[in-house]
C-alpha atoms as a PDB file:
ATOM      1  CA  UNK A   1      -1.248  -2.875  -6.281  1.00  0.00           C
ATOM      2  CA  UNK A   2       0.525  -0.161  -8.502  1.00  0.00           C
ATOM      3  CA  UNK A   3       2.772  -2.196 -10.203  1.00  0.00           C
ATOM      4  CA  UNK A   4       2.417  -5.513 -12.176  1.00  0.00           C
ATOM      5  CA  UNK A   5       5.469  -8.079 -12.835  1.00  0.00           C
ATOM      6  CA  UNK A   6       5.155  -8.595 -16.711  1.00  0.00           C
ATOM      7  CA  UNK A   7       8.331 -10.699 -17.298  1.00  0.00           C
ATOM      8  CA  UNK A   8      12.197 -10.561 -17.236  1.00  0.00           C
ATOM      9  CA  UNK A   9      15.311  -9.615 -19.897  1.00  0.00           C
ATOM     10  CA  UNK A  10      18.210 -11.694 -19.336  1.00  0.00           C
ATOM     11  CA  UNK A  11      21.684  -9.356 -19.295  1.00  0.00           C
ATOM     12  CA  UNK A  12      24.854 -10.794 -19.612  1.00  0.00           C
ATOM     13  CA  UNK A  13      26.860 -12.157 -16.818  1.00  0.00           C
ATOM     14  CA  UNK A  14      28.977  -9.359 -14.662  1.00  0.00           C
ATOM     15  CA  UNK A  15      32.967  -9.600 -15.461  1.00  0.00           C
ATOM     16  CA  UNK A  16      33.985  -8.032 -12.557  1.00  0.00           C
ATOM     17  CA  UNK A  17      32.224  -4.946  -9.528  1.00  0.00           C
ATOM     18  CA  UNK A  18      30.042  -2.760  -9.916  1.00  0.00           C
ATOM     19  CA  UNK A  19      26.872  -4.290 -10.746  1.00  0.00           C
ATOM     20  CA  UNK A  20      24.554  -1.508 -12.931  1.00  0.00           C
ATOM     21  CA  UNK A  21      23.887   2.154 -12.419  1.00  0.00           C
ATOM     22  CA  UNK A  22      21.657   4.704 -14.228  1.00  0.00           C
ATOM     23  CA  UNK A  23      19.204   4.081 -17.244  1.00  0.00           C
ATOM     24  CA  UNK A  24      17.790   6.138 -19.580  1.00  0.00           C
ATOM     25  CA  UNK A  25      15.049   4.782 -22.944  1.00  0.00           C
ATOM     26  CA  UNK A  26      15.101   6.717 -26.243  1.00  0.00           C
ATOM     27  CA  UNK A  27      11.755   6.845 -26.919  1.00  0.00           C
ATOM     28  CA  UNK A  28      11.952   6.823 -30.878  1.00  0.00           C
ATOM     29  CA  UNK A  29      13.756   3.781 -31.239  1.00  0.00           C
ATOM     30  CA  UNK A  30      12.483   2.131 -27.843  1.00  0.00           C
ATOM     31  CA  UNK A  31      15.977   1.480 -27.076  1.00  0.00           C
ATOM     32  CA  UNK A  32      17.086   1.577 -23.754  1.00  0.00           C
ATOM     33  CA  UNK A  33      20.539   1.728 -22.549  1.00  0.00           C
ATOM     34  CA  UNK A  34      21.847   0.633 -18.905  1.00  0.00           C
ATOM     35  CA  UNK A  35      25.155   1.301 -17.547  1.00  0.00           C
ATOM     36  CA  UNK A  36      26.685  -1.908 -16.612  1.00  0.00           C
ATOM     37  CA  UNK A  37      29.220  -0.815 -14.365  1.00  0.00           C
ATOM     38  CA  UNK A  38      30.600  -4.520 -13.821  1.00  0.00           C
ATOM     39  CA  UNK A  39      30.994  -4.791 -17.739  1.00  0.00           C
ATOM     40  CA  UNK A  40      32.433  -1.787 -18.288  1.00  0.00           C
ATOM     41  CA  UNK A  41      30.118  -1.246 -20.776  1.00  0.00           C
ATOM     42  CA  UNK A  42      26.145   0.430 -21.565  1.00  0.00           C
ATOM     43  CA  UNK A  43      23.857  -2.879 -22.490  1.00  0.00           C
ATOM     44  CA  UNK A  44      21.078  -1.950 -25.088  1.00  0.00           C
ATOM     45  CA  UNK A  45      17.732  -3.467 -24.794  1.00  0.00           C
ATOM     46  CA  UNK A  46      14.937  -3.256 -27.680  1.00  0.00           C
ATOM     47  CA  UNK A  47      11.500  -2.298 -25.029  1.00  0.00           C
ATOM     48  CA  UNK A  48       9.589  -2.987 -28.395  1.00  0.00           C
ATOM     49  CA  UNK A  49      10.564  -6.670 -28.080  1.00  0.00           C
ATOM     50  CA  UNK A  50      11.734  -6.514 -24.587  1.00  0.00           C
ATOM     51  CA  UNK A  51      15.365  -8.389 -25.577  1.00  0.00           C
ATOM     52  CA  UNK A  52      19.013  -7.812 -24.851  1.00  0.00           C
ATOM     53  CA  UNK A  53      20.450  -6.926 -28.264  1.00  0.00           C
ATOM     54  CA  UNK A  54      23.845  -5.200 -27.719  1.00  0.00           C
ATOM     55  CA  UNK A  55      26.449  -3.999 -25.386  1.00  0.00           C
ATOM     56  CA  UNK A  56      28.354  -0.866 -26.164  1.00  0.00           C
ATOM     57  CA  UNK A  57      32.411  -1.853 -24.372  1.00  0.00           C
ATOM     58  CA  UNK A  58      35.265   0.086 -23.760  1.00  0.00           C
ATOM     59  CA  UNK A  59      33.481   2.820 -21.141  1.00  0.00           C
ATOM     60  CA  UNK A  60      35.506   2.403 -17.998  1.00  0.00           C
ATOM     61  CA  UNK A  61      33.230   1.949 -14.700  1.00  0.00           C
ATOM     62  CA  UNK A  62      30.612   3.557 -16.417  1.00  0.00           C
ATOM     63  CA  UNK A  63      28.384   5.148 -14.342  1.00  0.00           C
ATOM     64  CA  UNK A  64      25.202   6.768 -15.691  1.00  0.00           C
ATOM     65  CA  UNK A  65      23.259   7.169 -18.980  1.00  0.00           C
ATOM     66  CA  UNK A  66      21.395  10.647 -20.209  1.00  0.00           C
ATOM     67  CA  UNK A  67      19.212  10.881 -23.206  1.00  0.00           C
ATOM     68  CA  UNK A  68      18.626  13.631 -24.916  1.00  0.00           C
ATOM     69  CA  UNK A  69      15.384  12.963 -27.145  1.00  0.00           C
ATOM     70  CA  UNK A  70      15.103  16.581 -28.821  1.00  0.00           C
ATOM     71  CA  UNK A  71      19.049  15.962 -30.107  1.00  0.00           C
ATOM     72  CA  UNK A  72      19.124  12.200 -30.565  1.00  0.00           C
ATOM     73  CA  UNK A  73      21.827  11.762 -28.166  1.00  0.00           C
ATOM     74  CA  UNK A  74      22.975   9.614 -25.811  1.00  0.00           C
ATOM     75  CA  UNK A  75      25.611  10.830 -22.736  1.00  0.00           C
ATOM     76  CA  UNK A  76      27.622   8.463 -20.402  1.00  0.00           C
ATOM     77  CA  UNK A  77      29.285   9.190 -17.538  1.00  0.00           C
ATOM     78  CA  UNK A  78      32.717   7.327 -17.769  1.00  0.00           C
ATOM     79  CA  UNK A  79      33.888   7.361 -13.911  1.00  0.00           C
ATOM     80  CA  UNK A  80      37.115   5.042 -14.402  1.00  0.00           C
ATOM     81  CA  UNK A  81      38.778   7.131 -17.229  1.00  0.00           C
ATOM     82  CA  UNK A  82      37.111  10.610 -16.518  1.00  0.00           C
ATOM     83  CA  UNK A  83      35.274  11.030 -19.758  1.00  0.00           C
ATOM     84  CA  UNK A  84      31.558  11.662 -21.077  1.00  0.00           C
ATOM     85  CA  UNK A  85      30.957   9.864 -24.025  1.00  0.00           C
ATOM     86  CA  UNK A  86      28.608  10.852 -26.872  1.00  0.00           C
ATOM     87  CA  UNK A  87      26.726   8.723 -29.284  1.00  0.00           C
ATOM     88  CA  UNK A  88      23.432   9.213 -31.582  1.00  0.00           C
ATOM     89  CA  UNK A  89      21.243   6.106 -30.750  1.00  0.00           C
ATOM     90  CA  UNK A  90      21.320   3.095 -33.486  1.00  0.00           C
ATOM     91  CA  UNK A  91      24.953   4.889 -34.011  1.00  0.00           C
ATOM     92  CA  UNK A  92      26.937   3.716 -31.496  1.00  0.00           C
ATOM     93  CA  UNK A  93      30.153   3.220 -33.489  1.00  0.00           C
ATOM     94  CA  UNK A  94      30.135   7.323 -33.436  1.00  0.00           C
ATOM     95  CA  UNK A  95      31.025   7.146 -30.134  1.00  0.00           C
ATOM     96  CA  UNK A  96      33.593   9.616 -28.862  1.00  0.00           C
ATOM     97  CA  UNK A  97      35.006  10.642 -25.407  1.00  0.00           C
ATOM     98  CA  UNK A  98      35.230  14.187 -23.940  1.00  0.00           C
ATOM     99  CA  UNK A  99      38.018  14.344 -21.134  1.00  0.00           C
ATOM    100  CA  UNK A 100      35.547  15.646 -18.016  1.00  0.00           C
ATOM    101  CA  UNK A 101      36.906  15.890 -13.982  1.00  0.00           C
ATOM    102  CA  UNK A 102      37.512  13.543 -11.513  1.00  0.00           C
ATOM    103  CA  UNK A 103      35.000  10.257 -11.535  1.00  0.00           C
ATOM    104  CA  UNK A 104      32.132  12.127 -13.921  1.00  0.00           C
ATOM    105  CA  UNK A 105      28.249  10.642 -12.229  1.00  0.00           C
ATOM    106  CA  UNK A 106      25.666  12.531 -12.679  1.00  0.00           C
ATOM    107  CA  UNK A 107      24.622  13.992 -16.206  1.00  0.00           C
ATOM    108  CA  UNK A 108      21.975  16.605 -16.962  1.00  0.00           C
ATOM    109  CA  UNK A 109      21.889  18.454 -20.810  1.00  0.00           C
ATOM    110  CA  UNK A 110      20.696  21.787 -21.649  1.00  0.00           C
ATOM    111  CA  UNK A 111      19.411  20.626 -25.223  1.00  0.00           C
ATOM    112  CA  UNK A 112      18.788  24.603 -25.882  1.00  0.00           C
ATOM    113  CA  UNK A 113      22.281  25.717 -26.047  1.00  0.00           C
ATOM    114  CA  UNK A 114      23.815  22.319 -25.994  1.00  0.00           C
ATOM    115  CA  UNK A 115      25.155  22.125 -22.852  1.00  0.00           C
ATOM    116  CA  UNK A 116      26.212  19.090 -20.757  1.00  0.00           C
ATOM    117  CA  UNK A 117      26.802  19.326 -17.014  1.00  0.00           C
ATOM    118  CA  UNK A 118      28.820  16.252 -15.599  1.00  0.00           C
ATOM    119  CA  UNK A 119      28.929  15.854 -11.738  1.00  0.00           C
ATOM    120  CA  UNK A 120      32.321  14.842 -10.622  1.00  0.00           C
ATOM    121  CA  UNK A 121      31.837  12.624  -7.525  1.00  0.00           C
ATOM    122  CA  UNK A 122      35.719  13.678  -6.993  1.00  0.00           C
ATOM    123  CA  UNK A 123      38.296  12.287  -4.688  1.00  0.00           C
ATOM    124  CA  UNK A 124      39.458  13.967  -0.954  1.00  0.00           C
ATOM    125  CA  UNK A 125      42.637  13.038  -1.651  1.00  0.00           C
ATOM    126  CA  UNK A 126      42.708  15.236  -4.510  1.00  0.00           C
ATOM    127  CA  UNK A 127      42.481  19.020  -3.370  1.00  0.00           C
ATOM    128  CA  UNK A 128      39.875  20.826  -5.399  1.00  0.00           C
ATOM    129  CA  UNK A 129      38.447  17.300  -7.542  1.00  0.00           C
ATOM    130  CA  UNK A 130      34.442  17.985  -6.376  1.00  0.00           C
ATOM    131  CA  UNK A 131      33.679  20.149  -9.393  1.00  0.00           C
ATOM    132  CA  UNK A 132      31.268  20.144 -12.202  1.00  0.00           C
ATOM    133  CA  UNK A 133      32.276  20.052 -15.973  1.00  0.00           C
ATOM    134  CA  UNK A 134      30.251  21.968 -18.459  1.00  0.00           C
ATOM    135  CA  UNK A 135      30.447  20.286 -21.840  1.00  0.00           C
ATOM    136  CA  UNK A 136      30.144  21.818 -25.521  1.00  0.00           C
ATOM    137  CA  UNK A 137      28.486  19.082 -27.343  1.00  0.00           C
ATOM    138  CA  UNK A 138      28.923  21.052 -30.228  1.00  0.00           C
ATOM    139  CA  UNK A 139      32.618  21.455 -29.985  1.00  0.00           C
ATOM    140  CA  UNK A 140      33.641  18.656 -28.133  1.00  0.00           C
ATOM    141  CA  UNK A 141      35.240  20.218 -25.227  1.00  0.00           C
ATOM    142  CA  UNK A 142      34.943  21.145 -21.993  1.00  0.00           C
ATOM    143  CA  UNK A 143      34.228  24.809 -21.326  1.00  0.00           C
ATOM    144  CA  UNK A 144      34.888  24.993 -17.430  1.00  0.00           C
ATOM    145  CA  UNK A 145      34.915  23.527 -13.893  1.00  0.00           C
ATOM    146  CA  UNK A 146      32.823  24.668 -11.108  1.00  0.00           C
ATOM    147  CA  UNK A 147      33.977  23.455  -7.903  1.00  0.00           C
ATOM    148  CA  UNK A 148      31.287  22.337  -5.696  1.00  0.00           C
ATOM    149  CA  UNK A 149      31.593  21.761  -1.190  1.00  0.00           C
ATOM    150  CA  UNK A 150      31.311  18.117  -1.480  1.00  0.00           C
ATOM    151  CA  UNK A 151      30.549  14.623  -3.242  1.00  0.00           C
ATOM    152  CA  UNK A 152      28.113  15.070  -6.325  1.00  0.00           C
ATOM    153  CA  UNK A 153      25.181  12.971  -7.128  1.00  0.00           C
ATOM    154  CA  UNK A 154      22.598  13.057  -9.332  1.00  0.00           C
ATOM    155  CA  UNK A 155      22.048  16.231 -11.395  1.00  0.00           C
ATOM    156  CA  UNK A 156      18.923  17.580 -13.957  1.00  0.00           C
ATOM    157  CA  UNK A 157      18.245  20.376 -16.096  1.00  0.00           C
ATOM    158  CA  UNK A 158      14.663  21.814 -15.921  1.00  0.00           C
ATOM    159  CA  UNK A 159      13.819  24.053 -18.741  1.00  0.00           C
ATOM    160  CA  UNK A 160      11.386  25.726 -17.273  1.00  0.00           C
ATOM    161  CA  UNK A 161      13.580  27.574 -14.741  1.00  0.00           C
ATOM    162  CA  UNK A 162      16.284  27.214 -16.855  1.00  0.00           C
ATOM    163  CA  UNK A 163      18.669  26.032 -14.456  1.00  0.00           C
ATOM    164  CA  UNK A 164      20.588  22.990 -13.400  1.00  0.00           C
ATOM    165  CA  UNK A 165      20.233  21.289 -10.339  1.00  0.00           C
ATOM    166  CA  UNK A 166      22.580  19.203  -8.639  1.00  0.00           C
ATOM    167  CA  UNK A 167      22.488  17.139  -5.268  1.00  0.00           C
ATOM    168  CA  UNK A 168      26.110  17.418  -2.780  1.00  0.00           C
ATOM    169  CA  UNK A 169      26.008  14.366  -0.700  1.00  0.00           C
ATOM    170  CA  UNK A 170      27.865  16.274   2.308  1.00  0.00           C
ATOM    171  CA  UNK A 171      27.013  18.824   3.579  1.00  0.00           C
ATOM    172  CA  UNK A 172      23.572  17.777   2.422  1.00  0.00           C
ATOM    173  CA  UNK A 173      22.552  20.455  -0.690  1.00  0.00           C
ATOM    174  CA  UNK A 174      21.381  21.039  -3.825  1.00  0.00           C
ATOM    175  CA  UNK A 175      23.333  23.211  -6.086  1.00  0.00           C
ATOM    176  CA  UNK A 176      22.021  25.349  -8.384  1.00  0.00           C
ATOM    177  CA  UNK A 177      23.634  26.581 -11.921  1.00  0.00           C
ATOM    178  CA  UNK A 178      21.448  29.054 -14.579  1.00  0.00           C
ATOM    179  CA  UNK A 179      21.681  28.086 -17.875  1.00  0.00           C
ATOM    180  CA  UNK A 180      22.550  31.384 -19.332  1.00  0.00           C
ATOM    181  CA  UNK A 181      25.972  31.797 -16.938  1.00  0.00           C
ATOM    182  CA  UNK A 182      27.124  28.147 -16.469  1.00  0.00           C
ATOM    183  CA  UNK A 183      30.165  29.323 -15.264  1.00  0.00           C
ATOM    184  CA  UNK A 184      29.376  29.539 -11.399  1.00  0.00           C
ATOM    185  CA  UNK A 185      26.973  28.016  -8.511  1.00  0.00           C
ATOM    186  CA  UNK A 186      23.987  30.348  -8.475  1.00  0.00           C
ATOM    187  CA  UNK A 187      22.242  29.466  -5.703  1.00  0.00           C
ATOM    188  CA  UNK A 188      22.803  27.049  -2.741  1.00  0.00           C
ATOM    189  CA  UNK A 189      19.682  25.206  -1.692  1.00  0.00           C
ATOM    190  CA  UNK A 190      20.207  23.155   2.589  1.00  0.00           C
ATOM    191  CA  UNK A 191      18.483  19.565   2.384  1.00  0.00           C
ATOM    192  CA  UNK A 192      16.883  18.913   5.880  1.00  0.00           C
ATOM    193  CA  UNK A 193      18.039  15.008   5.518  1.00  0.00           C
ATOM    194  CA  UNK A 194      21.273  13.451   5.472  1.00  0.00           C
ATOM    195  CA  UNK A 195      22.406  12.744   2.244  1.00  0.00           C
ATOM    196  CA  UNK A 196      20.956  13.585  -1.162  1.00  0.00           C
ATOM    197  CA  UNK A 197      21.172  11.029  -3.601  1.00  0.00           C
ATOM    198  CA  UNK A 198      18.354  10.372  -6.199  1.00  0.00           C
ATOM    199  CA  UNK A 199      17.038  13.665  -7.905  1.00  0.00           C
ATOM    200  CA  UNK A 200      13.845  14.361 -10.097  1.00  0.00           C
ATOM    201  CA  UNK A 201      11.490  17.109 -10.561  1.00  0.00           C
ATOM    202  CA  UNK A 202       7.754  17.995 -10.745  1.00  0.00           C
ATOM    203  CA  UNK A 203       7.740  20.448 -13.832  1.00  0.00           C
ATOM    204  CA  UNK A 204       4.118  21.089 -13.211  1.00  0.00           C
ATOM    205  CA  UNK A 205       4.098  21.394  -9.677  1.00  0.00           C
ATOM    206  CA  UNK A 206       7.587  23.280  -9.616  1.00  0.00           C
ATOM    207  CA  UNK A 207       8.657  20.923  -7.047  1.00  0.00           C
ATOM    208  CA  UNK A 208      12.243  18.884  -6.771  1.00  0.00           C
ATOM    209  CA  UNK A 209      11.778  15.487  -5.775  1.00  0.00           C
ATOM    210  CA  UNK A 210      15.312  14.365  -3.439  1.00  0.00           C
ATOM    211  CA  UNK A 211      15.664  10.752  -2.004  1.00  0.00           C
ATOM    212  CA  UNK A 212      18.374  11.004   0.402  1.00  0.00           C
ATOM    213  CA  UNK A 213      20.354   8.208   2.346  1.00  0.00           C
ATOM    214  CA  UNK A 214      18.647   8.425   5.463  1.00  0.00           C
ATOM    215  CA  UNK A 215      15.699   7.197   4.249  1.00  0.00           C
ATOM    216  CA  UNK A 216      13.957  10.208   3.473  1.00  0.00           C
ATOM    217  CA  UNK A 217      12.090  12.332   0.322  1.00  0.00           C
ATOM    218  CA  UNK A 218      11.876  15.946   0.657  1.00  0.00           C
ATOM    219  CA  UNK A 219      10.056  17.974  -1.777  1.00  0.00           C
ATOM    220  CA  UNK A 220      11.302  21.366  -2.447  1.00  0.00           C
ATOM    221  CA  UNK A 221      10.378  24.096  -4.027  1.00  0.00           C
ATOM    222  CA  UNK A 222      12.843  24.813  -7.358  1.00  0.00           C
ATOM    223  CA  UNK A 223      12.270  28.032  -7.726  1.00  0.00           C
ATOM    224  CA  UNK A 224      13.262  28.777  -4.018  1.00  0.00           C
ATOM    225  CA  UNK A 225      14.727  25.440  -1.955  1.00  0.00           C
ATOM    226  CA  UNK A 226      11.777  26.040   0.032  1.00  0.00           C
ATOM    227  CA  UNK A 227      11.182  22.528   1.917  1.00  0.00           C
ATOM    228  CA  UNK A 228       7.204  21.170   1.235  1.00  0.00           C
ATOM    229  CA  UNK A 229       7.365  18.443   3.250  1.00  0.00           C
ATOM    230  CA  UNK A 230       9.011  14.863   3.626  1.00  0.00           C
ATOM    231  CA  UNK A 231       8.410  11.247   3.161  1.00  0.00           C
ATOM    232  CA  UNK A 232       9.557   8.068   4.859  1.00  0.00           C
ATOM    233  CA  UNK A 233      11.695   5.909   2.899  1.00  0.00           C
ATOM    234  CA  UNK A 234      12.066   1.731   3.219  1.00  0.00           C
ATOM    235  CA  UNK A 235      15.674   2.422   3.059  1.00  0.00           C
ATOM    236  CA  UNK A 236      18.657   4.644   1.864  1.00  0.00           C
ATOM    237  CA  UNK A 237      17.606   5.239  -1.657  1.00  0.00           C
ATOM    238  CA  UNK A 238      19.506   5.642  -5.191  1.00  0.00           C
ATOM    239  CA  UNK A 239      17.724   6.000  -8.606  1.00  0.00           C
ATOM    240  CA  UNK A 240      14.226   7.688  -8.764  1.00  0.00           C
ATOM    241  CA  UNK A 241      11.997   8.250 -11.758  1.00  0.00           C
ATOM    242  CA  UNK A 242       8.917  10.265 -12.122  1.00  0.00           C
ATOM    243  CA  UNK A 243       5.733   9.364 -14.207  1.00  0.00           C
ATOM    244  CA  UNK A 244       3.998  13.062 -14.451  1.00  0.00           C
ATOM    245  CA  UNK A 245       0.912  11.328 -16.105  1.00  0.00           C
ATOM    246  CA  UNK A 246       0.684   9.103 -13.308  1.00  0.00           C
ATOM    247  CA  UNK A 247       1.144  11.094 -10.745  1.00  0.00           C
ATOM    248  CA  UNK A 248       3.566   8.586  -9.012  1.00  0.00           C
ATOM    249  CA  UNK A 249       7.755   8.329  -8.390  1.00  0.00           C
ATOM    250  CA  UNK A 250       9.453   5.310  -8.282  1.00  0.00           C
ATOM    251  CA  UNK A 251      12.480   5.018  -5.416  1.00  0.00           C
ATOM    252  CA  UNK A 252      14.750   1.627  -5.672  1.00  0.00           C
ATOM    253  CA  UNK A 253      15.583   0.841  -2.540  1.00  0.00           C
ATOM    254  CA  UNK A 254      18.853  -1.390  -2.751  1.00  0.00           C
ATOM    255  CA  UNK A 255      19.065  -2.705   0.572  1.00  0.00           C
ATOM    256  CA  UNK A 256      16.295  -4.762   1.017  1.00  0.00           C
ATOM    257  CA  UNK A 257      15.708  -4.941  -2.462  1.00  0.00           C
ATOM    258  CA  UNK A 258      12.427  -2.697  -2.478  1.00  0.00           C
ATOM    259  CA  UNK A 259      11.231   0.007  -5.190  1.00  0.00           C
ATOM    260  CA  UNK A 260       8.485   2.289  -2.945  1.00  0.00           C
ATOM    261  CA  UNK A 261       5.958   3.817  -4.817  1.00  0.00           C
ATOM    262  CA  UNK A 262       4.788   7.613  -3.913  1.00  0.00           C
ATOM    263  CA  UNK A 263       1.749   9.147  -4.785  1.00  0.00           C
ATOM    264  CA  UNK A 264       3.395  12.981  -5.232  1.00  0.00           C
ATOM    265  CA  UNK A 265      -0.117  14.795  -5.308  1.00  0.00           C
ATOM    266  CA  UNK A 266      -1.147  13.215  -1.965  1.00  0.00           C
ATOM    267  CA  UNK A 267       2.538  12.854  -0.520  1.00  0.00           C
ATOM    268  CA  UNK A 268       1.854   9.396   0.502  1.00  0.00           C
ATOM    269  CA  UNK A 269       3.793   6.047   0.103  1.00  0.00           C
ATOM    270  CA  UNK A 270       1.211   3.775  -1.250  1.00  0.00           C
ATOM    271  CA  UNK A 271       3.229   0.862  -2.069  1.00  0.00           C
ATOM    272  CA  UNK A 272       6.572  -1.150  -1.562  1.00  0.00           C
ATOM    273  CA  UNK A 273       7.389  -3.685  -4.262  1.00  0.00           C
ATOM    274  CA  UNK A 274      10.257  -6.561  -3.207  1.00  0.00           C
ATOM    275  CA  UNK A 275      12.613  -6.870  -6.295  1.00  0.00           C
ATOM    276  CA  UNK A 276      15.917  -7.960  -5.465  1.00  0.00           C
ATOM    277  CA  UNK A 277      19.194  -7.119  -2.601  1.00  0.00           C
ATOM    278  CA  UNK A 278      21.002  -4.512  -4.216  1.00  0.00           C
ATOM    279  CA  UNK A 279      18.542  -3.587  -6.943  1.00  0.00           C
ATOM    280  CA  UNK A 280      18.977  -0.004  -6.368  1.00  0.00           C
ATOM    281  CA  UNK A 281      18.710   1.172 -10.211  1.00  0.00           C
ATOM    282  CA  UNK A 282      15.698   1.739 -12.927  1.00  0.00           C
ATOM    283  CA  UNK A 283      14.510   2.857 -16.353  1.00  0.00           C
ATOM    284  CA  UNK A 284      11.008   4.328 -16.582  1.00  0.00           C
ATOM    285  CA  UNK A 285       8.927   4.251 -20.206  1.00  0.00           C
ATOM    286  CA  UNK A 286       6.553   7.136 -19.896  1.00  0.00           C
ATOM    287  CA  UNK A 287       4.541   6.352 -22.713  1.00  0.00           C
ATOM    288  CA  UNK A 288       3.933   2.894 -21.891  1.00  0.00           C
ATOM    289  CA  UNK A 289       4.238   2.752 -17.900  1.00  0.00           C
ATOM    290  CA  UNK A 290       6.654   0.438 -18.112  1.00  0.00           C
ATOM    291  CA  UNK A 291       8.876  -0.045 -15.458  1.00  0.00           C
ATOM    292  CA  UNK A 292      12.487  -1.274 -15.539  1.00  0.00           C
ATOM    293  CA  UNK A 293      14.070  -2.852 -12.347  1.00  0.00           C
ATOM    294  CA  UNK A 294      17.705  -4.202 -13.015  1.00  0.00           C
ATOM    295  CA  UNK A 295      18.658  -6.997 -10.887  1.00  0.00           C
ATOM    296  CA  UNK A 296      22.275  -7.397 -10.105  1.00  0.00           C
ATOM    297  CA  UNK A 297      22.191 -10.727  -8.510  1.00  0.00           C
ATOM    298  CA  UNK A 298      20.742 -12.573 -11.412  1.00  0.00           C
ATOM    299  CA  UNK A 299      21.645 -10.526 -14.593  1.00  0.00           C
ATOM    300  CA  UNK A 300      18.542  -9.358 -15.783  1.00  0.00           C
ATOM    301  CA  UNK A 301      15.751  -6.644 -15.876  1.00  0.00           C
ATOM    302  CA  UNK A 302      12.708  -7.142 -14.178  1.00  0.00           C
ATOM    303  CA  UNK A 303       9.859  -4.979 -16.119  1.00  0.00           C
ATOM    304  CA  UNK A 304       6.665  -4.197 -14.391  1.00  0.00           C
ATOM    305  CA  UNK A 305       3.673  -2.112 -15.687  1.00  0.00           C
ATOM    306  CA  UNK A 306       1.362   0.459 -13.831  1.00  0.00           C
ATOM    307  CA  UNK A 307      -1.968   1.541 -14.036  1.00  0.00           C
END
């Protein structure tokens, strides 16, 4: 067995839909910060004591979290009021709002130039809403719009390529933006699976890592979109995180309630963990192993341990 059930953190109680959505830990302070969609709010947990200790409110439908350690910020995606908010950890009260496009997902920061991409999942009843923002963080504004063929997803920034990646639902694609002209798609990468949802990446082996909604992972190339191979899924997939020192990515399944565990240097599922119907979210510690499974049926994070 990979993983190991070490205990639970009770949340509080949803106050309406929505459940949770993305994750991200702070590493300094061991705070970790879960968009609780139902709450309309980003719950704070202390991984040093593993406890609920706060709840950040007033972030409509909030739907994903991005940390950026080398700035000491934290990003939310606000899809009911079509903001990104911006916050230094342990300073939450410095919270402001940066009017983005139309229902802001997926985040991914340049920490370099100190730019932040927000993926507009958009609306088709709204000509033109499937866009990306590009953020100043610096000035507080919003520099442009990219329009994009379809629903956003996830999105990331590699450094190493310097370029932003970002997965379009339908037709199934990855979208590519360079960091030094973030005014424009760059490159337009076709996903062989229906779908892309959950996005990470291999820095070392220069490989993207895309769960998509038919139940498959595709590796890719990033330098070139050129498809490495594919992986059977337990189910249509949402949140993925990747240990590098490991070696392993974690996929939350949320329907059965499964997190499948790949082994990405031999391409292999190697185990499927039961968590909970409609756990589809998680928070991954690096340094520690640690893995976070929120549960939305019974208000609380599960945390397992690997290796």
């Amino acid at each position: 067995m990979a993983l190991r059930l070490t205990g639970h953190i009770d949340l509080p109680d949803h106050s309406g839909t929505g459940g949770f959505d993305h994750a991200a830990i702070h590493t300094r302070t061991e705070q970790l910060y879960i968009a609780h969609t139902a709450n309309d709010a980003v719950d704070v947990i202390d991984c040093s004591r593993q406890k609920y200790v706060s709840s950040i409110r007033n972030l409509a439908a909030v739907a994903g979290v991005l940390i950026s350690e080398e700035r000491g910020l934290v990003f939310t995606s606000n899809r009911g009021e079509n903001t990104a908010g911006i916050f230094a950890p342990g300073a939450e009260d410095s919270l402001i709002k940066i009017p983005v496009g139309v229902r802001p997902n997926g985040l991914a920061f340049d920490a370099r130039r100190g730019v932040l991409l927000a993926a507009n999942v958009g609306d088709p009843a709204i000509p033109g809403s499937f866009t990306l923002s590009m953020v100043d963080v610096a000035q507080r504004r919003m520099r442009r719009a990219i329009p994009v063929p379809g629903r956003t997803r996830w999105a990331i920034y590699d450094a190493r390529l310097d370029r932003f990646f970002v997965n379009i639902a339908d037709p199934a694609q990855i979208v590519t933006v360079a960091g030094d002209a973030p005014d424009r798609v760059a490159e337009t990468y076709t996903v062989p699976a229906r779908g892309p949802h959950g996005l990470d990446i291999d820095a070392e082996g220069g490989r993207l890592l895309c769960a998509c909604d038919d139940g498959q992972l595709v590796a890719m190339e990033a330098a070139t979109g050129r498809v490495l191979g594919t992986i059977a899924l337990s189910g249509a997939p949402d949140v993925i995180f990747l240990d590098g020192g490991l070696g392993r990515l974690y996929v939350a399944v949320g329907d059965p309630g499964v997190v499948d565990v790949i082994d990405i240097r031999g391409m292999q599922r190697i185990e499927t963990l039961a968590t909970e119907s409609g756990a589809h979210t998680t928070a991954l510690d690096p340094r520690t192993h640690q893995l976070y499974v929120f549960l939305p049926g019974t208000h609380r994070a599960a945390v397992f341990v690997d290796g």
